[in-house]
Protein backbone atom coordinates (compact mmCIF):
# COMPACT_ATOMS: atom_id res chain seq x y z
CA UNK A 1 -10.86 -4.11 18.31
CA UNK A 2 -7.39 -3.42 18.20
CA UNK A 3 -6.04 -1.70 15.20
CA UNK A 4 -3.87 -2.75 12.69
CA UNK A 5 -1.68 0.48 12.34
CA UNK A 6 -2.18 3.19 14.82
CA UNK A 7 -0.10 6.80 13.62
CA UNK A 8 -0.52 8.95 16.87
CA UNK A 9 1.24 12.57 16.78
CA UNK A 10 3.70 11.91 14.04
CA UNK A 11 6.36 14.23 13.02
CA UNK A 12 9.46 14.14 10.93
CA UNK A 13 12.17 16.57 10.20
CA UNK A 14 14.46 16.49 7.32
CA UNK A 15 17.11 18.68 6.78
CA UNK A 16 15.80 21.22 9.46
CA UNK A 17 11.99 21.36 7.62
CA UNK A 18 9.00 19.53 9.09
CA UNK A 19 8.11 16.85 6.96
CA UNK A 20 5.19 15.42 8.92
CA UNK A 21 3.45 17.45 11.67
CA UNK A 22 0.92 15.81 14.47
CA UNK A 23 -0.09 12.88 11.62
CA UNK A 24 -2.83 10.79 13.50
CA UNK A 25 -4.82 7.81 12.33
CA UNK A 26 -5.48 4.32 12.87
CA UNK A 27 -6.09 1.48 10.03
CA UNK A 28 -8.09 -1.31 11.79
CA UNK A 29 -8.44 -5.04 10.43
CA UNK A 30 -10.89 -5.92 7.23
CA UNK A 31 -10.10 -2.42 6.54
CA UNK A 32 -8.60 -0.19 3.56
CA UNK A 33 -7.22 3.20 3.87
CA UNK A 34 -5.37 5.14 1.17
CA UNK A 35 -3.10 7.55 1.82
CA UNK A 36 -3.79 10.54 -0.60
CA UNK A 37 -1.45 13.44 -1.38
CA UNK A 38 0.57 15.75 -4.04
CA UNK A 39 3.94 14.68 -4.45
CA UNK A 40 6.00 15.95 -1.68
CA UNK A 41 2.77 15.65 0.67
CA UNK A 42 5.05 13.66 3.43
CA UNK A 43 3.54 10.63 1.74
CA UNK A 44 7.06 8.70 1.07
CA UNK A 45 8.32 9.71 4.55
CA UNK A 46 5.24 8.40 5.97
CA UNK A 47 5.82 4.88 4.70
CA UNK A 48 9.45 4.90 5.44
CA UNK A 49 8.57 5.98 8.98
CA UNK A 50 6.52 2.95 9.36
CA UNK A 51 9.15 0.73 7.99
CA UNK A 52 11.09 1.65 10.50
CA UNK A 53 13.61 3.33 7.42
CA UNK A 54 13.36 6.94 8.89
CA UNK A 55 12.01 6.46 12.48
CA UNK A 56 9.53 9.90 13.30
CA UNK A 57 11.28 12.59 15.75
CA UNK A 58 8.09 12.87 17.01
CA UNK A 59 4.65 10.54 18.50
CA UNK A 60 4.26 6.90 17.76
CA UNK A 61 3.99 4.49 14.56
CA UNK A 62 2.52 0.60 16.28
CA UNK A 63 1.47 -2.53 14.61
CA UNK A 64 -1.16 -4.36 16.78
CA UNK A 65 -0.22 -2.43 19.45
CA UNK A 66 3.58 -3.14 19.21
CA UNK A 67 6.15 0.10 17.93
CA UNK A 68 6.95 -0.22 14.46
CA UNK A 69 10.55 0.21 15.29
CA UNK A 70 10.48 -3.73 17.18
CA UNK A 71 10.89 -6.53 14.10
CA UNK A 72 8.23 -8.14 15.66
CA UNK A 73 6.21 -5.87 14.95
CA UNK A 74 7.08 -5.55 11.56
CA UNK A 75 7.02 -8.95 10.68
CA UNK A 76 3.26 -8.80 10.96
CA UNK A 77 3.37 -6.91 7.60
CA UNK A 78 3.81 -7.44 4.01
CA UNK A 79 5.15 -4.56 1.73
CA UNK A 80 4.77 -3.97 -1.91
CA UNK A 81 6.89 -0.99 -3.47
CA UNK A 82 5.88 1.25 -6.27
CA UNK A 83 7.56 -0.19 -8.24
CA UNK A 84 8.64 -4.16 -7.60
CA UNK A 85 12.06 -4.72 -9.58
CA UNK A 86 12.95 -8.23 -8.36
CA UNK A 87 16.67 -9.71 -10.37
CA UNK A 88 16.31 -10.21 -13.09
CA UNK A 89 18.69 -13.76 -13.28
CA UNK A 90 16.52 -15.63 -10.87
CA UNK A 91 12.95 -17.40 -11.79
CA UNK A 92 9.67 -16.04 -10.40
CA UNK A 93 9.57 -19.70 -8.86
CA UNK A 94 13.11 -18.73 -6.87
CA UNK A 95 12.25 -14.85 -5.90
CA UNK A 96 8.87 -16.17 -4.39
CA UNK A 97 10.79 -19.06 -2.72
CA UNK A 98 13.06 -16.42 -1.35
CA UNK A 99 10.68 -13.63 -0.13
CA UNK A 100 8.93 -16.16 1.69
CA UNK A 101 12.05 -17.72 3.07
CA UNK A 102 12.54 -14.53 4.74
CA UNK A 103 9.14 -14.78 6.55
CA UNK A 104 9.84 -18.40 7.79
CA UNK A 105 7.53 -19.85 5.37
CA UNK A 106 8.12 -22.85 2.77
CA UNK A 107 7.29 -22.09 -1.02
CA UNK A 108 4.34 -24.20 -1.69
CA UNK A 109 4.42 -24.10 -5.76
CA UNK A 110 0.36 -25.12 -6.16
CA UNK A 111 -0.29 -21.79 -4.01
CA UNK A 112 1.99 -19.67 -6.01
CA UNK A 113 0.34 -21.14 -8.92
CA UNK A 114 -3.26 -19.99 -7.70
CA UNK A 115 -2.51 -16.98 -6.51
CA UNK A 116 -0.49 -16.06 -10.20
CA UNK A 117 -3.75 -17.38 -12.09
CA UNK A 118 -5.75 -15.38 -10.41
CA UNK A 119 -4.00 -11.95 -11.71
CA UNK A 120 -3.97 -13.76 -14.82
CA UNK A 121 0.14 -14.30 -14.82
CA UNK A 122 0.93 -17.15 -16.66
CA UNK A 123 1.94 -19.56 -14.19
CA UNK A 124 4.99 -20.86 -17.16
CA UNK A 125 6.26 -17.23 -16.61
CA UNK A 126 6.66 -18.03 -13.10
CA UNK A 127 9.23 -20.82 -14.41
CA UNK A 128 11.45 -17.69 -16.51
CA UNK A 129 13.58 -14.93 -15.22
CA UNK A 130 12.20 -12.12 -14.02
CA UNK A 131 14.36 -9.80 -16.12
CA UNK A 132 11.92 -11.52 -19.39
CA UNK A 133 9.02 -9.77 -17.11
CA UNK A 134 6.97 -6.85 -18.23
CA UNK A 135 6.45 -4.03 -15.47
CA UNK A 136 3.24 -5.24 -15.02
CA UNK A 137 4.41 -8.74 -14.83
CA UNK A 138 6.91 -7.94 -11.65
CA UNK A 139 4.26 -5.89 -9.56
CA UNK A 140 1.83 -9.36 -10.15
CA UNK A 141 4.60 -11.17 -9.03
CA UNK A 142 4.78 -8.87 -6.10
CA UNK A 143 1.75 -8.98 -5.20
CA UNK A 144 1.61 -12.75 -5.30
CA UNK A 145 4.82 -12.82 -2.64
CA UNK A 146 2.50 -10.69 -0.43
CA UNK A 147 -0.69 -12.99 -0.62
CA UNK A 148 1.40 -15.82 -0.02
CA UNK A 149 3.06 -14.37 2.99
CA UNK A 150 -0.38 -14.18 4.67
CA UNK A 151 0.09 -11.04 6.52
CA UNK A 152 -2.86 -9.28 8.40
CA UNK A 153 -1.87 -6.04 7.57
CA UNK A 154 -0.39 -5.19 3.83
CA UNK A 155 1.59 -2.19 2.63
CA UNK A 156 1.32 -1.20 -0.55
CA UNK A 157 3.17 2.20 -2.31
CA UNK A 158 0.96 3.20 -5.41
CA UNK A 159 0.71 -0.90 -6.33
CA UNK A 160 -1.49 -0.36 -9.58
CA UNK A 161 1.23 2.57 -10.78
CA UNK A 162 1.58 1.94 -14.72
CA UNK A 163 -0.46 -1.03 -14.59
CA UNK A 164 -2.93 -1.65 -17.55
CA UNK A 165 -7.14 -0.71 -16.80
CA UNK A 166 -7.47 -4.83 -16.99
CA UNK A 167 -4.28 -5.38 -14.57
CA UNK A 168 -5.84 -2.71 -11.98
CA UNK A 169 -9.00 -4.59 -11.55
CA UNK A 170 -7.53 -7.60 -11.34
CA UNK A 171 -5.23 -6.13 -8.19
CA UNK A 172 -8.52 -4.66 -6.96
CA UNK A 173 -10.23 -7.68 -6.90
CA UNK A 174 -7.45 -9.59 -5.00
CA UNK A 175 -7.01 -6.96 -2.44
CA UNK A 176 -10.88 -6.43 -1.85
CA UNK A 177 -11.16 -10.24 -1.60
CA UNK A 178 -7.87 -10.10 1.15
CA UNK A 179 -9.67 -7.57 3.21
CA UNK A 180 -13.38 -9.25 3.20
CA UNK A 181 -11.06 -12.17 4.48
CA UNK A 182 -9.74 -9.56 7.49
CA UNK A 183 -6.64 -8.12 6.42
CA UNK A 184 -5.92 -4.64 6.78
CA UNK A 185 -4.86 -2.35 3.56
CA UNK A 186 -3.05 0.42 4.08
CA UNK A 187 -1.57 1.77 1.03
CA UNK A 188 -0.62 5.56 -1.48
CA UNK A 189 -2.65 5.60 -4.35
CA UNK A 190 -3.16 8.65 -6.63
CA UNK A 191 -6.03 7.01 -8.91
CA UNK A 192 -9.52 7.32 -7.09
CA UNK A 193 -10.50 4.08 -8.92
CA UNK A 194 -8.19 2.57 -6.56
CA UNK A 195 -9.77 3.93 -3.25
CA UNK A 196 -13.07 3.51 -4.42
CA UNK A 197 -12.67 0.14 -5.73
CA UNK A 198 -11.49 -1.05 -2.19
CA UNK A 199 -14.21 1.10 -0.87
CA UNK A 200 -11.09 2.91 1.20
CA UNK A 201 -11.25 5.64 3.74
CA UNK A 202 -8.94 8.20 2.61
CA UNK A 203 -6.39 9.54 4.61
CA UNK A 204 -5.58 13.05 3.07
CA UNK A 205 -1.98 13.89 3.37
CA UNK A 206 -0.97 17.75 2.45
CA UNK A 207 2.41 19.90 3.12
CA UNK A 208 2.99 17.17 6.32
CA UNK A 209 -0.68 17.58 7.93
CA UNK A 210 -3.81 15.82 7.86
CA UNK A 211 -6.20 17.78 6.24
CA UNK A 212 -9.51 14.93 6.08
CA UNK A 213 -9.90 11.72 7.03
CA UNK A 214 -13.16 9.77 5.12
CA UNK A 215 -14.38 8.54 1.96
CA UNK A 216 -14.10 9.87 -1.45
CA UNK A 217 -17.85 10.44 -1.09
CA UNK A 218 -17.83 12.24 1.86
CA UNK A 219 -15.05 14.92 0.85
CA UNK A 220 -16.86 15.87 -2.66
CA UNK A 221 -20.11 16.57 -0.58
CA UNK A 222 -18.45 18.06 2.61
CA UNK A 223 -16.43 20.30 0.33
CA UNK A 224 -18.17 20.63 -2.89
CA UNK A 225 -16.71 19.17 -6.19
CA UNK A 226 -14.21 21.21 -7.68
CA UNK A 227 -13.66 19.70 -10.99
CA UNK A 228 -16.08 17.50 -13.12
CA UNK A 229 -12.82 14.71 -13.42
CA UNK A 230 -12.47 13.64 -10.17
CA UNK A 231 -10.53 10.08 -11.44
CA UNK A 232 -7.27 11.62 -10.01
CA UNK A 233 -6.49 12.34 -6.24
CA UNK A 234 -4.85 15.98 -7.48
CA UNK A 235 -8.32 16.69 -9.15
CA UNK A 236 -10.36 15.20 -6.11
CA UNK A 237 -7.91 17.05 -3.38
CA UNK A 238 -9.46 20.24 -5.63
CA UNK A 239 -12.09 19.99 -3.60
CA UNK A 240 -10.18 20.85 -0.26
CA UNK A 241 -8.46 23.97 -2.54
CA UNK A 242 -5.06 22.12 -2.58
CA UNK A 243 -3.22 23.26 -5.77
């Protein structure tokens, strides 16, 4: 099976220091991976890398076998930020019209209205402007644009960050029901509850180098639990000794 995302030999340097060094792994399709890491990991540059923002110095970044760097590639992808701040003058109605404008698709108002219900957004609100929305409000709206663009492989930078415990399983239970459907999740979490809730392989990203590659499971009892709270990724990347 081909893979969704393939990361083969990455490297990036910024302002003369390696960012990434020899990153390699693949995300294939009907599959979740979370990308797990301290802040300044490499985790950002990562992303923009395959975005084609900051293009690697080094290997290759391809989406179904095409370089990330070709829009065709890219347009096989849908990407939700950490934090989704759509204008705040135009109606959830027009900024979902729009987003899906720019993936040659027509705004079909009884999807929008599904997929909205479904993270429990009112689908009234989707009638107001966005700048009325609540944080948590814009990142459902965000995810909604991605559903609706029906990509097979989604992006998604720490989606559940400063989201609500009831919000968080509501995103968890659209996302695990997009990748039973086939689509492949590759996205930066720093909440285990997130990569266990999609049943994700993690994809452990320290000082620019892979340091594991598995589940959650497998790292406690490969390296031994360091910590009794393991509901973070700094307190479950404990267990490799990264401080």
């Amino acid at each position: 099976m081909q893979a969704a995302l393939s990361v083969e030999g990455v490297g990036k340097r910024l302002a003369g220091r390696a960012v990434l060094r020899d990153v390699s792994f693949s995300v294939a399709p009907g599959e979740a991976v979370g990308l797990v890491g301290l802040n300044g990991a490499g985790k950002t540059t990562l992303l923009r890398a395959l975005l084609a923002l900051a293009p690697p110095d080094e290997g290759r970044i391809e989406i179904f076998g095409q370089s990330a760097r070709a829009p065709a590639a890219r347009a096989a992808l849908a990407y939700l930020p950490e934090r989704f701040t759509p204008p705040g003058f135009a109606t959830g109605h027009e900024i979902l019209a729009h987003l899906l404008a720019l993936h040659g698709l027509a705004f079909d108002v009884a999807a929008a209205t599904r997929e909205a219900e479904a993270l429990e957004l009112e689908p009234a609100a989707l009638a107001r402007p966005a700048g009325e929305y609540s944080k948590g409000m814009a990142q459902k709206l965000g995810l909604v644009a991605c559903v609706l663009a029906r990509r097979p492989l989604l992006v998604l930078d720490e989606p559940t960050s400063g989201l609500d415990l009831h919000a968080r399983q509501l995103f968890h239970r659209r996302l695990a029901a997009l990748k039973a459907e086939g689509a492949a999740l590759f996205f930066s979490s720093h909440a285990v509850e997130d990569l266990e809730a999609l049943d994700a392989r993690l994809v452990v990203l320290h000082e620019g180098v892979v340091r594991f590659s598995g589940s959650a499971a497998a790292l406690r009892a490969r390296y031994g639990q360091a910590s009794e709270d393991t509901s973070t990724s700094a307190s479950l990347l404990a267990c490799l000794g990264v401080k």
